[in-house]
N, C-alpha and C. Protein backbone atom coordinates (compact mmCIF):
# COMPACT_ATOMS: atom_id res chain seq x y z
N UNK A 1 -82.05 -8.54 141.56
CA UNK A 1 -80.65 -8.42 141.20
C UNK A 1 -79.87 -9.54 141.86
N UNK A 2 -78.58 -9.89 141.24
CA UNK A 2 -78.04 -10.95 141.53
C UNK A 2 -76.02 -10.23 141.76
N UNK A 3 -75.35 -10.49 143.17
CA UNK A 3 -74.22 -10.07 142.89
C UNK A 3 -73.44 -11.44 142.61
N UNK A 4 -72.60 -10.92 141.78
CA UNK A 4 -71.88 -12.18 141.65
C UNK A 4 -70.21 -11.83 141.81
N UNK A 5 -69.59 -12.75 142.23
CA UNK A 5 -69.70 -14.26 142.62
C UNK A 5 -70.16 -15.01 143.65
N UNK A 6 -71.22 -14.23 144.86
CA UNK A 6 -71.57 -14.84 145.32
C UNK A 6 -72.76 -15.53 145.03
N UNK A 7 -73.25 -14.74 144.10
CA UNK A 7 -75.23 -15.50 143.65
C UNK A 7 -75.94 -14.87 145.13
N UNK A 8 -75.82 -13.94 145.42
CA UNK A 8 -76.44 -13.72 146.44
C UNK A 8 -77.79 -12.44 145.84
N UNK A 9 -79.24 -13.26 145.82
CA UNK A 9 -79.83 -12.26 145.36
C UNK A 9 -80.61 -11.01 146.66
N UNK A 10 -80.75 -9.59 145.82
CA UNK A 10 -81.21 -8.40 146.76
C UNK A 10 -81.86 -7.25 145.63
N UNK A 11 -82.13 -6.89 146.20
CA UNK A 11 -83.19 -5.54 145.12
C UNK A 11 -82.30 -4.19 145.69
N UNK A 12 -81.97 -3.17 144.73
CA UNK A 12 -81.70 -2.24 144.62
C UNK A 12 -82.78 -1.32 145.46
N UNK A 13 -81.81 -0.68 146.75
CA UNK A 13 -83.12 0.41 147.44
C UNK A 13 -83.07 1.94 146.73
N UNK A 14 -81.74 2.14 146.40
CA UNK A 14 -81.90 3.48 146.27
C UNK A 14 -80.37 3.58 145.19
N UNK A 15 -80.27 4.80 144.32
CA UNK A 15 -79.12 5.12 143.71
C UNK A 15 -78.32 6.93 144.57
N UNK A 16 -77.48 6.60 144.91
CA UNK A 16 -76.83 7.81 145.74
C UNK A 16 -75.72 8.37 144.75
N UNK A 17 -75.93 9.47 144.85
CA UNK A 17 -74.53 10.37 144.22
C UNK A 17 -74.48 11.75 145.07
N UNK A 18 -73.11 11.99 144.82
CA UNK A 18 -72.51 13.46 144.98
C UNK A 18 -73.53 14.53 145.22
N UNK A 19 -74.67 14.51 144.16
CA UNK A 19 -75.66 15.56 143.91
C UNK A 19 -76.96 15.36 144.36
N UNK A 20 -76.98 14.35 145.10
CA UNK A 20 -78.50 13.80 145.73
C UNK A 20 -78.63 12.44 145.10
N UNK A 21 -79.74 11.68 144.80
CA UNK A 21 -80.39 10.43 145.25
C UNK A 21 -80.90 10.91 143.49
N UNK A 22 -81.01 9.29 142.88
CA UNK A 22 -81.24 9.28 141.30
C UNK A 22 -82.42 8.04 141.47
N UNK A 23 -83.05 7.61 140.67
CA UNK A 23 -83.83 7.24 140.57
C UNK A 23 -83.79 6.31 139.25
N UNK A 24 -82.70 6.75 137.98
CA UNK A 24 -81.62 5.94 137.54
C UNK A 24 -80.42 6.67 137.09
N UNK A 25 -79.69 5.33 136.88
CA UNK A 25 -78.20 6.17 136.40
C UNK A 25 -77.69 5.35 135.46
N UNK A 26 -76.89 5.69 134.39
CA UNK A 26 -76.40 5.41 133.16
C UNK A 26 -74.93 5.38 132.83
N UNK A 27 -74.17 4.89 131.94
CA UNK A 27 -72.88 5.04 131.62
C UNK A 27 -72.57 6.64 131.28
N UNK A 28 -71.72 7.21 131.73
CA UNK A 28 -70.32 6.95 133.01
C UNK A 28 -70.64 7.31 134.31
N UNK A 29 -71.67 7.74 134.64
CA UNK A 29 -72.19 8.01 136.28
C UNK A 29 -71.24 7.23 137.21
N UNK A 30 -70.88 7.78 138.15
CA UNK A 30 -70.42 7.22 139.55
C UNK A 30 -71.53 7.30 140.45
N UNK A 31 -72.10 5.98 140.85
CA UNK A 31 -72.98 6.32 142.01
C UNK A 31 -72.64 4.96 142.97
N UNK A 32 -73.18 5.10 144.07
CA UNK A 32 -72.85 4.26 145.07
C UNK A 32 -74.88 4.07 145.66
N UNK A 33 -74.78 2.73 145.00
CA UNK A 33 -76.02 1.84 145.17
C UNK A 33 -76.24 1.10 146.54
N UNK A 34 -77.60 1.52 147.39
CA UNK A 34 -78.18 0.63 148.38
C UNK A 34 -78.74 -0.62 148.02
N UNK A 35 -78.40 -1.73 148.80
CA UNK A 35 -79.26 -2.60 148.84
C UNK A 35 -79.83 -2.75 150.02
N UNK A 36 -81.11 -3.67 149.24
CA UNK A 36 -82.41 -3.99 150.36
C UNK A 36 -81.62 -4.75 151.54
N UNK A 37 -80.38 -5.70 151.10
CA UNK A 37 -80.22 -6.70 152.29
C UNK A 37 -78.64 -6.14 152.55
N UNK A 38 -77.73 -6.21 153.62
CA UNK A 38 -76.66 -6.03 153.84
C UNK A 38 -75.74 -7.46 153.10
N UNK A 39 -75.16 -6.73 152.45
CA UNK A 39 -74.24 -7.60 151.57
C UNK A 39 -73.00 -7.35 151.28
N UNK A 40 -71.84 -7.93 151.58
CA UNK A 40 -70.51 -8.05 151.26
C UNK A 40 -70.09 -8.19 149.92
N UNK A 41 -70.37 -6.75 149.14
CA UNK A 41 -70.34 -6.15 147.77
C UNK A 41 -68.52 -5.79 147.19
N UNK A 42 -67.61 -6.16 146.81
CA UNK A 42 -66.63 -5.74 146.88
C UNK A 42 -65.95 -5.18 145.17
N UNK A 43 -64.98 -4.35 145.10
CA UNK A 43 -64.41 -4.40 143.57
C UNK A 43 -64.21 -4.96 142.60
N UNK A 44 -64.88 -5.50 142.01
CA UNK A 44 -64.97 -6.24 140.83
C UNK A 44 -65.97 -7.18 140.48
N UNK A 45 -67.12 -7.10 141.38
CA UNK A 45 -68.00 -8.23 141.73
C UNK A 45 -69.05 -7.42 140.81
N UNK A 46 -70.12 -7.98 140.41
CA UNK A 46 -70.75 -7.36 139.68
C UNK A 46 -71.95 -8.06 140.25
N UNK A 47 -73.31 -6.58 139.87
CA UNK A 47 -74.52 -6.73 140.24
C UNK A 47 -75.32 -6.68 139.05
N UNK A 48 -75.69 -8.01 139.05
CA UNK A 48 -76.82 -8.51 137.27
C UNK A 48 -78.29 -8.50 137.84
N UNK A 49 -79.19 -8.25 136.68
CA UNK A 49 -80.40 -8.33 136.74
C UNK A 49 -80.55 -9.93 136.69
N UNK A 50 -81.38 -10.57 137.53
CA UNK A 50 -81.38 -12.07 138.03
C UNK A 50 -82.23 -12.74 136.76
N UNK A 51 -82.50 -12.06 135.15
CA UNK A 51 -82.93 -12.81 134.57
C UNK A 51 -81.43 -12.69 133.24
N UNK A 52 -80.43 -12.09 133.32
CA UNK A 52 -79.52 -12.18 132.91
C UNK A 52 -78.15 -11.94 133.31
N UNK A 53 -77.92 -13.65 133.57
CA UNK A 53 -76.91 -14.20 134.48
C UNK A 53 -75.74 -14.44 133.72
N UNK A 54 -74.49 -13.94 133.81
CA UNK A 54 -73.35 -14.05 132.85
C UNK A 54 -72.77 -15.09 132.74
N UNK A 55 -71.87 -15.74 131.86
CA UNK A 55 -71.62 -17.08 131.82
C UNK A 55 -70.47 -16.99 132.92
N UNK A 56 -70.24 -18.63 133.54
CA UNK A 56 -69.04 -18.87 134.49
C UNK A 56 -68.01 -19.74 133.95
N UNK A 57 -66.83 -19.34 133.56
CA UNK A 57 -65.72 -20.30 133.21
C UNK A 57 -64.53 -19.97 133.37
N UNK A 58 -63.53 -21.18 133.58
CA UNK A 58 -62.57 -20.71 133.89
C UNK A 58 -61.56 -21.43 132.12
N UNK A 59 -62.16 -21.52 131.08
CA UNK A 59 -61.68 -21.40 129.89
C UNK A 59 -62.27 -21.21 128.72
N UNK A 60 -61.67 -20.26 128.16
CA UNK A 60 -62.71 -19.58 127.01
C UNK A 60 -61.93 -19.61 125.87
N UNK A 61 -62.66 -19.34 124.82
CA UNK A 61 -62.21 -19.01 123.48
C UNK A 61 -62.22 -17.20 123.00
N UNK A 62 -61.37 -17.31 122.33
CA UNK A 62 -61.06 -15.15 122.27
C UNK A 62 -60.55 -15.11 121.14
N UNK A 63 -60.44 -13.78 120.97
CA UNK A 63 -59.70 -13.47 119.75
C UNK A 63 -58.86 -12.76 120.37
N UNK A 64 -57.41 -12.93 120.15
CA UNK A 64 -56.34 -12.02 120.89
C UNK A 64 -55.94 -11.04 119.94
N UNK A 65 -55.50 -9.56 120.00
CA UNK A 65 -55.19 -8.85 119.53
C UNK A 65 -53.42 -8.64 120.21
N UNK A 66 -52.72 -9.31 119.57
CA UNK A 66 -51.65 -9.21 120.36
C UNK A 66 -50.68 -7.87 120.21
N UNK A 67 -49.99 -7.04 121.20
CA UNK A 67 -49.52 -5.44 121.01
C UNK A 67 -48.04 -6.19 121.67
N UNK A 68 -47.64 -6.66 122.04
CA UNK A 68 -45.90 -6.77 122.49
C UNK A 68 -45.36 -7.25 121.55
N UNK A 69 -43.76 -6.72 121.47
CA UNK A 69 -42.95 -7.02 120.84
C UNK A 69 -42.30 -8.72 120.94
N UNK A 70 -42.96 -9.08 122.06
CA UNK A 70 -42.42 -10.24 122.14
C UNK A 70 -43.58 -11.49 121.53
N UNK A 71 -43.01 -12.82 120.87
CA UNK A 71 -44.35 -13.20 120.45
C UNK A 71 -44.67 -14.17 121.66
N UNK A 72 -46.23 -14.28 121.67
CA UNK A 72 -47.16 -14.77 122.72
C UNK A 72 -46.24 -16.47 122.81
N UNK A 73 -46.39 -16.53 124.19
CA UNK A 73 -45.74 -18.07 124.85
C UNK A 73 -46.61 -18.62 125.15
N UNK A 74 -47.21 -19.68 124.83
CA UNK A 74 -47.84 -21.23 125.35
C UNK A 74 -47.85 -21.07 127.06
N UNK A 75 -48.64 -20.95 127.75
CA UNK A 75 -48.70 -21.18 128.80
C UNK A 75 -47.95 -20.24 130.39
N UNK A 76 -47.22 -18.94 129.50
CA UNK A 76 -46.61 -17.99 130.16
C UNK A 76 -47.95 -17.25 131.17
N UNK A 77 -47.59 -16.70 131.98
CA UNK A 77 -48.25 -16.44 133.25
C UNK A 77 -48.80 -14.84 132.86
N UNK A 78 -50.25 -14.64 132.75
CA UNK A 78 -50.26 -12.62 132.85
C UNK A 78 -51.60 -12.86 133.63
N UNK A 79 -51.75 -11.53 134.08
CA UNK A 79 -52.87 -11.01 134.83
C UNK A 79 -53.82 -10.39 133.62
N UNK A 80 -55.17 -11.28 133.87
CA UNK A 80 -55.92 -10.73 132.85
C UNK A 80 -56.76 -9.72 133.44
N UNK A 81 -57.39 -8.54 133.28
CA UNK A 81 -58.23 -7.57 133.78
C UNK A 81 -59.71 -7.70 132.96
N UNK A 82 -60.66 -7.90 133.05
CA UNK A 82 -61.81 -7.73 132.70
C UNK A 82 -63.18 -7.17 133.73
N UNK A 83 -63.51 -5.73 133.13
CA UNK A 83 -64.16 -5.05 134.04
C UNK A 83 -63.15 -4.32 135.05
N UNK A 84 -63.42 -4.69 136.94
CA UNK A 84 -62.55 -3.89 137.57
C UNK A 84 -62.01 -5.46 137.74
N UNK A 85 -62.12 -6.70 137.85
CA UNK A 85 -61.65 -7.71 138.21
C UNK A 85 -60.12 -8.32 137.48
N UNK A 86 -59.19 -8.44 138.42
CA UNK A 86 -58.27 -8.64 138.24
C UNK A 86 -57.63 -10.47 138.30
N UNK A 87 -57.35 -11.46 137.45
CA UNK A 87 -57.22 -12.57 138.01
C UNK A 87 -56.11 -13.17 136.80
N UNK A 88 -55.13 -14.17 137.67
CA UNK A 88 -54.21 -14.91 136.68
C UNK A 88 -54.41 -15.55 135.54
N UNK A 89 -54.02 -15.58 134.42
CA UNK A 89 -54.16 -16.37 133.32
C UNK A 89 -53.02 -16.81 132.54
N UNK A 90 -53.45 -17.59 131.67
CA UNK A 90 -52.34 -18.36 130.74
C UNK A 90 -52.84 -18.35 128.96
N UNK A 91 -52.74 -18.31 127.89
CA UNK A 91 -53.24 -18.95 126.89
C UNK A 91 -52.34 -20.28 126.61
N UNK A 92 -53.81 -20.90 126.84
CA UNK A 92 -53.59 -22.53 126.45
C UNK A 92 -53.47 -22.84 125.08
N UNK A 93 -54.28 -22.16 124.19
CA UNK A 93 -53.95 -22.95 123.11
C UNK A 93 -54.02 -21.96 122.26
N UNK A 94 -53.53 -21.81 120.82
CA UNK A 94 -53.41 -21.10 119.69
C UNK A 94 -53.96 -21.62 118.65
N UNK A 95 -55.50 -21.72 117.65
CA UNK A 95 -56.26 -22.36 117.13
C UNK A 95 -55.81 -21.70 115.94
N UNK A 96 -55.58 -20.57 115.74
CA UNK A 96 -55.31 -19.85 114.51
C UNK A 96 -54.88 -18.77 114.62
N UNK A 97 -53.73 -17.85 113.61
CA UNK A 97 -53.82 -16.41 113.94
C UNK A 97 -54.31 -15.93 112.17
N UNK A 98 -55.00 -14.75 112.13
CA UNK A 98 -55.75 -14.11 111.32
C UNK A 98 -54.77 -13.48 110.66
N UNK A 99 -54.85 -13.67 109.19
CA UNK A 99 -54.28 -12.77 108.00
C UNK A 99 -55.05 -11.15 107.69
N UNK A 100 -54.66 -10.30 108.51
CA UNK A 100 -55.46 -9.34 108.42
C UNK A 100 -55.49 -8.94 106.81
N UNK A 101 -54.90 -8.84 106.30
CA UNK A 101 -54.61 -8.53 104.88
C UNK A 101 -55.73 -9.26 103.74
N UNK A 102 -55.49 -10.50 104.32
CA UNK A 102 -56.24 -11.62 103.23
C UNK A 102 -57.70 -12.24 103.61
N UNK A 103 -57.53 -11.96 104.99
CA UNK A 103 -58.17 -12.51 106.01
C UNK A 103 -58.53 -14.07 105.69
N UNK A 104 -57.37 -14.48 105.55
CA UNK A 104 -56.78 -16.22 106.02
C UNK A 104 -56.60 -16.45 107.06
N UNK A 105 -57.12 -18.00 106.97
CA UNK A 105 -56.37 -18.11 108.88
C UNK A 105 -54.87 -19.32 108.47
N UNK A 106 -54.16 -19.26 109.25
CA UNK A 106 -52.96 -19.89 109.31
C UNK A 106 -52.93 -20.52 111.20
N UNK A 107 -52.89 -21.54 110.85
CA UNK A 107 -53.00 -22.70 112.22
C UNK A 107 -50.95 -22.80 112.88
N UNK A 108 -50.83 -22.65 112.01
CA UNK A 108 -48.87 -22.58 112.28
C UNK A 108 -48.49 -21.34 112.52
N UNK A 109 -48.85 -20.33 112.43
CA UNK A 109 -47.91 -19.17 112.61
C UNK A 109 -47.72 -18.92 113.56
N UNK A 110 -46.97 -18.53 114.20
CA UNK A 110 -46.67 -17.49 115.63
C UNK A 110 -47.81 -16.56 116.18
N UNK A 111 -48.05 -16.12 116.87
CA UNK A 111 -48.66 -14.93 117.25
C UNK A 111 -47.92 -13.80 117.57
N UNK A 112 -47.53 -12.67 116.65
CA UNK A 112 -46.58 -11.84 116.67
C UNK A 112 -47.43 -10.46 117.31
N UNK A 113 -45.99 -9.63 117.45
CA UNK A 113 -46.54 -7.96 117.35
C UNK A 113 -48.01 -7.52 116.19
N UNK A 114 -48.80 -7.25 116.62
CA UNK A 114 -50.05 -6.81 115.71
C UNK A 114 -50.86 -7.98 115.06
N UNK A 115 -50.93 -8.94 115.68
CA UNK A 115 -51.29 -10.26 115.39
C UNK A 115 -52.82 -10.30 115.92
N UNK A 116 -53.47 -11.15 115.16
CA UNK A 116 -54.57 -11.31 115.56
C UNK A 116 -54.88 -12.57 115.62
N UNK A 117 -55.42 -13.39 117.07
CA UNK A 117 -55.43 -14.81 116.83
C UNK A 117 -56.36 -15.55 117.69
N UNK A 118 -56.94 -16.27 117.16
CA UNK A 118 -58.12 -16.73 118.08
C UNK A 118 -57.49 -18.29 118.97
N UNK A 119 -57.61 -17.92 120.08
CA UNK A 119 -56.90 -18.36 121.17
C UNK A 119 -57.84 -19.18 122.23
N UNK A 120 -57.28 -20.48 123.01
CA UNK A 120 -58.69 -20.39 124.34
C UNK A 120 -57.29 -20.02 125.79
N UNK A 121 -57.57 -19.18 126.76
CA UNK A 121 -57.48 -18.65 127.48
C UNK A 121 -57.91 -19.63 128.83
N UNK A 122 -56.77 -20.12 129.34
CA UNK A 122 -57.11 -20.59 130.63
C UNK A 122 -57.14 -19.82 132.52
N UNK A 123 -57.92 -19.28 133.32
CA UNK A 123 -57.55 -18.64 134.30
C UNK A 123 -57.63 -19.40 135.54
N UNK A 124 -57.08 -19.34 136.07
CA UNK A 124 -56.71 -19.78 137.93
C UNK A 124 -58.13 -20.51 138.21
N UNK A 125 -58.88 -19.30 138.24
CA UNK A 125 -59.98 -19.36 138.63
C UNK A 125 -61.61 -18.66 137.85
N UNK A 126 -62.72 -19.37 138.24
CA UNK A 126 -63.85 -18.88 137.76
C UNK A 126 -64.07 -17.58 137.20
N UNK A 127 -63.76 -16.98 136.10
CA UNK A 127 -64.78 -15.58 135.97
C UNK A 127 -66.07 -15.57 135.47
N UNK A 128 -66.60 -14.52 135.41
CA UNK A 128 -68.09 -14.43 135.08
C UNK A 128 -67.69 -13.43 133.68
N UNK A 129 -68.86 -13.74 132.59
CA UNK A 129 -68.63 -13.02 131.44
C UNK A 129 -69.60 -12.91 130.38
N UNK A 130 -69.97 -12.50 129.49
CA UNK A 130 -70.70 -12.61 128.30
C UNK A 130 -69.89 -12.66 127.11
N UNK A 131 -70.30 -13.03 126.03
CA UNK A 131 -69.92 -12.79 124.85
C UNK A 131 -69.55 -11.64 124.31
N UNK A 132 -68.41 -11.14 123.91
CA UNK A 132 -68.16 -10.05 123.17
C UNK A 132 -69.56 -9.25 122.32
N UNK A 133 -69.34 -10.07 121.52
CA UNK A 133 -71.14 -10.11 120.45
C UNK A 133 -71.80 -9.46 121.06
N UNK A 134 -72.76 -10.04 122.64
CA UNK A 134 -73.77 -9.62 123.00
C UNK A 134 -73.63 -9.24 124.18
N UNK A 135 -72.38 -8.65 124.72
CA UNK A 135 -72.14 -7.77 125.66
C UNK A 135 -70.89 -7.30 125.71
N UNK A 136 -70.14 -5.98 124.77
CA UNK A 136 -69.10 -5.99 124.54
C UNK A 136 -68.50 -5.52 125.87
N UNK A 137 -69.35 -4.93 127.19
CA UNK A 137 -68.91 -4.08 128.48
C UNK A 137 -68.07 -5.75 128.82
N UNK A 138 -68.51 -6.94 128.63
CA UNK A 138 -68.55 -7.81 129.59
C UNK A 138 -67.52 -8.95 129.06
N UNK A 139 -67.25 -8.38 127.41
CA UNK A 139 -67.01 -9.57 126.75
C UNK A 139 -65.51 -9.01 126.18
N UNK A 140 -64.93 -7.94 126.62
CA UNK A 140 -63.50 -7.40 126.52
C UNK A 140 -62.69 -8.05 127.47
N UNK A 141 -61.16 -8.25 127.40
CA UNK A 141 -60.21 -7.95 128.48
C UNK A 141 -59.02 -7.28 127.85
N UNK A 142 -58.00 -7.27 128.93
CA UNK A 142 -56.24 -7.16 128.64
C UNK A 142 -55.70 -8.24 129.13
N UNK A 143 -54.43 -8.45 128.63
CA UNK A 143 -53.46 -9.39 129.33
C UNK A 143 -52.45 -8.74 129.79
N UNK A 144 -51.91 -8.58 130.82
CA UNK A 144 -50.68 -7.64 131.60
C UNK A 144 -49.50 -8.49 132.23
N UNK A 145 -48.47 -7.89 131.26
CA UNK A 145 -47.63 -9.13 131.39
C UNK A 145 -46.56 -8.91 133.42
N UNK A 146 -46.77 -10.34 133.65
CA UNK A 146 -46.74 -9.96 135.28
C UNK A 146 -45.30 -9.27 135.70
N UNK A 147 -44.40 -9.32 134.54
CA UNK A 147 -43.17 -9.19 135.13
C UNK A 147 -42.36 -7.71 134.44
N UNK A 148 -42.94 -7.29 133.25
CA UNK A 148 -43.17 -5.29 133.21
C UNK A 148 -44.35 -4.90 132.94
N UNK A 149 -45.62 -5.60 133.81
CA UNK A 149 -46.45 -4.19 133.51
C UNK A 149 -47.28 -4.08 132.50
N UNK A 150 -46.76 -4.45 131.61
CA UNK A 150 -47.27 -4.04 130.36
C UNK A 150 -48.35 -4.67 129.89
N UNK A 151 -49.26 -3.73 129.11
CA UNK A 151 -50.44 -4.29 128.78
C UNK A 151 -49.77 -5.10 126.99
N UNK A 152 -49.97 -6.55 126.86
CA UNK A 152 -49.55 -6.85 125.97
C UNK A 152 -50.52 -7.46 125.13
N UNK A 153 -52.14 -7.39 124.98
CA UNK A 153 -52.93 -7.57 124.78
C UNK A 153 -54.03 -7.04 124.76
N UNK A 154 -54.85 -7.05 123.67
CA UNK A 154 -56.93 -6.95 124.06
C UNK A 154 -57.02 -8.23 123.57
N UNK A 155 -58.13 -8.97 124.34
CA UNK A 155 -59.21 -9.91 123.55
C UNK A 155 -60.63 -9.72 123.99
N UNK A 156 -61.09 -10.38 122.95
CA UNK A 156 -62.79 -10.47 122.64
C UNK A 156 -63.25 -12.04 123.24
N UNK A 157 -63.88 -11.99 124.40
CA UNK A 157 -64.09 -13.43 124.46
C UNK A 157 -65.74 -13.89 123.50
N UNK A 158 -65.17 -15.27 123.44
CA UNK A 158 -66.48 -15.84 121.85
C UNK A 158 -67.06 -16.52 122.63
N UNK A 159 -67.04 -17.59 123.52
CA UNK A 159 -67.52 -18.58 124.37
C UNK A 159 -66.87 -19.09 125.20
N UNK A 160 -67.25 -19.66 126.46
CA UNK A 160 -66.48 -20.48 126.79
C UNK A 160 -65.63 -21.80 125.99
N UNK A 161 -64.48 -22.66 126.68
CA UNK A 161 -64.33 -23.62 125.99
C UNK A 161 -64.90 -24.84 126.08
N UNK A 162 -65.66 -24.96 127.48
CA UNK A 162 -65.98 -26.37 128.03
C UNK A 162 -67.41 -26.61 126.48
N UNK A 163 -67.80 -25.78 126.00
CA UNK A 163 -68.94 -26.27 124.68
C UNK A 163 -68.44 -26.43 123.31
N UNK A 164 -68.79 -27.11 122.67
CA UNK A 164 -67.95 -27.02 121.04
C UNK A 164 -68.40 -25.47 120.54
N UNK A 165 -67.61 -25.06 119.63
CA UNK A 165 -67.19 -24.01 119.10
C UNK A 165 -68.50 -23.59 118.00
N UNK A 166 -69.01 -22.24 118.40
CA UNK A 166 -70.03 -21.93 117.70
C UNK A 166 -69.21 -21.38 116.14
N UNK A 167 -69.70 -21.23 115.13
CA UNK A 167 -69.01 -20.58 114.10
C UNK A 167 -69.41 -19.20 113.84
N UNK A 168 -68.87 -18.61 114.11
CA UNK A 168 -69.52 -16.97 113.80
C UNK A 168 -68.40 -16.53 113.68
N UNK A 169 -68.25 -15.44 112.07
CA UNK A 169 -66.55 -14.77 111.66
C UNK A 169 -67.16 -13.29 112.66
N UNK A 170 -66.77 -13.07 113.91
CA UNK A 170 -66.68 -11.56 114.49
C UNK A 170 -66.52 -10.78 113.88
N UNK A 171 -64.90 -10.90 113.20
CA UNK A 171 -64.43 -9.30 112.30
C UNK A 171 -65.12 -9.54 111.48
N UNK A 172 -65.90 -9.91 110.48
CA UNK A 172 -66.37 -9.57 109.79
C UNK A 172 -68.28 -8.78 109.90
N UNK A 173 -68.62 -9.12 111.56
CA UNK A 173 -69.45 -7.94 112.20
C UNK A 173 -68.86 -6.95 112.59
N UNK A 174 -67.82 -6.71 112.52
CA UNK A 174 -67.58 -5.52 113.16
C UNK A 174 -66.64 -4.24 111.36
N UNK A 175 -66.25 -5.08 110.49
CA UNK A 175 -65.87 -4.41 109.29
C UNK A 175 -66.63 -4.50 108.22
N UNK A 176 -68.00 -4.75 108.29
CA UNK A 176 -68.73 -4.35 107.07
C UNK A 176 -68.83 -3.05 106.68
């Protein structure tokens, strides 16, 4: 096993719960995991199997599902949440927003209330992540806007940005 962000690898000794000692545990279990080595494990850090290592970037490509009344700003400041990890972000750029109706894309429009728009997402700093596609636990967030609170967003992250852009239509895996 691998925690990350430190890359610090250790083997799982034991799974502990409430009701005794498991041997495994599954989604939604609460358990509190030993490791073999003493390690500075904290909220939001995540422990991967060391042959599947999540991607690291600090800019990605998404599909934003936008929910505020206000429309999305170029470079405005929110706290993105993915997993328990909490860290600053911005959307950098607006590539398209989706004609849900027609399912056109339009490169000019706004990103409004109920908008859907594939976006790249810049953060402060490094997160770790997978693809929506092939890890939806890993490949969700929110955007929380810093100044009410409010959750004014879901996105789906597609890739990072630092690689050219794979082509794959998402909604149309997920609405057949």
């Amino acid at each position: 096993m691998v925690v990350w962000p430190s890359g610090l690898k250790t083997k799982i000794k034991g799974i502990v719960t409430a009701n005794g000692d498991l041997s495994v545990a599954t989604v939604p279990q609460t358990v509190c995991l030993t490791l073999q080595d003493e390690l500075d494990v904290s909220a939001g850090d995540m422990i991967v199997a060391a042959k599947r290592i999540p991607q690291c970037a600090n800019q990605f490509y998404a599909y934003l599902i936008w929910m505020d009344t206000q429309n999305l700003n170029l470079g405005k400041k929110y706290v993105m949440r993915i997993g328990a990890r909490e860290v600053k972000a911005f959307v950098k750029e607006i590539t398209y927003v989706l004609d849900v109706d027609t399912m056109t894309i339009d490169a000019g429009k706004p990103v409004e209330s109920n908008s859907i728009a594939k976006v790249v997402v810049e953060t402060v700093s490094d997160i770790y992540f997978d693809s929506f596609t092939s890890n939806p636990a890993l490949g969700r967030f929110i955007l929380i806007d810093t100044l009410t609170n409010a959750t004014v967003a879901g996105g789906m992250i597609l890739q990072t940005a630092q690689e050219p852009f794979q082509k794959e239509n998402v909604f149309h895996q997920f609405w057949k």
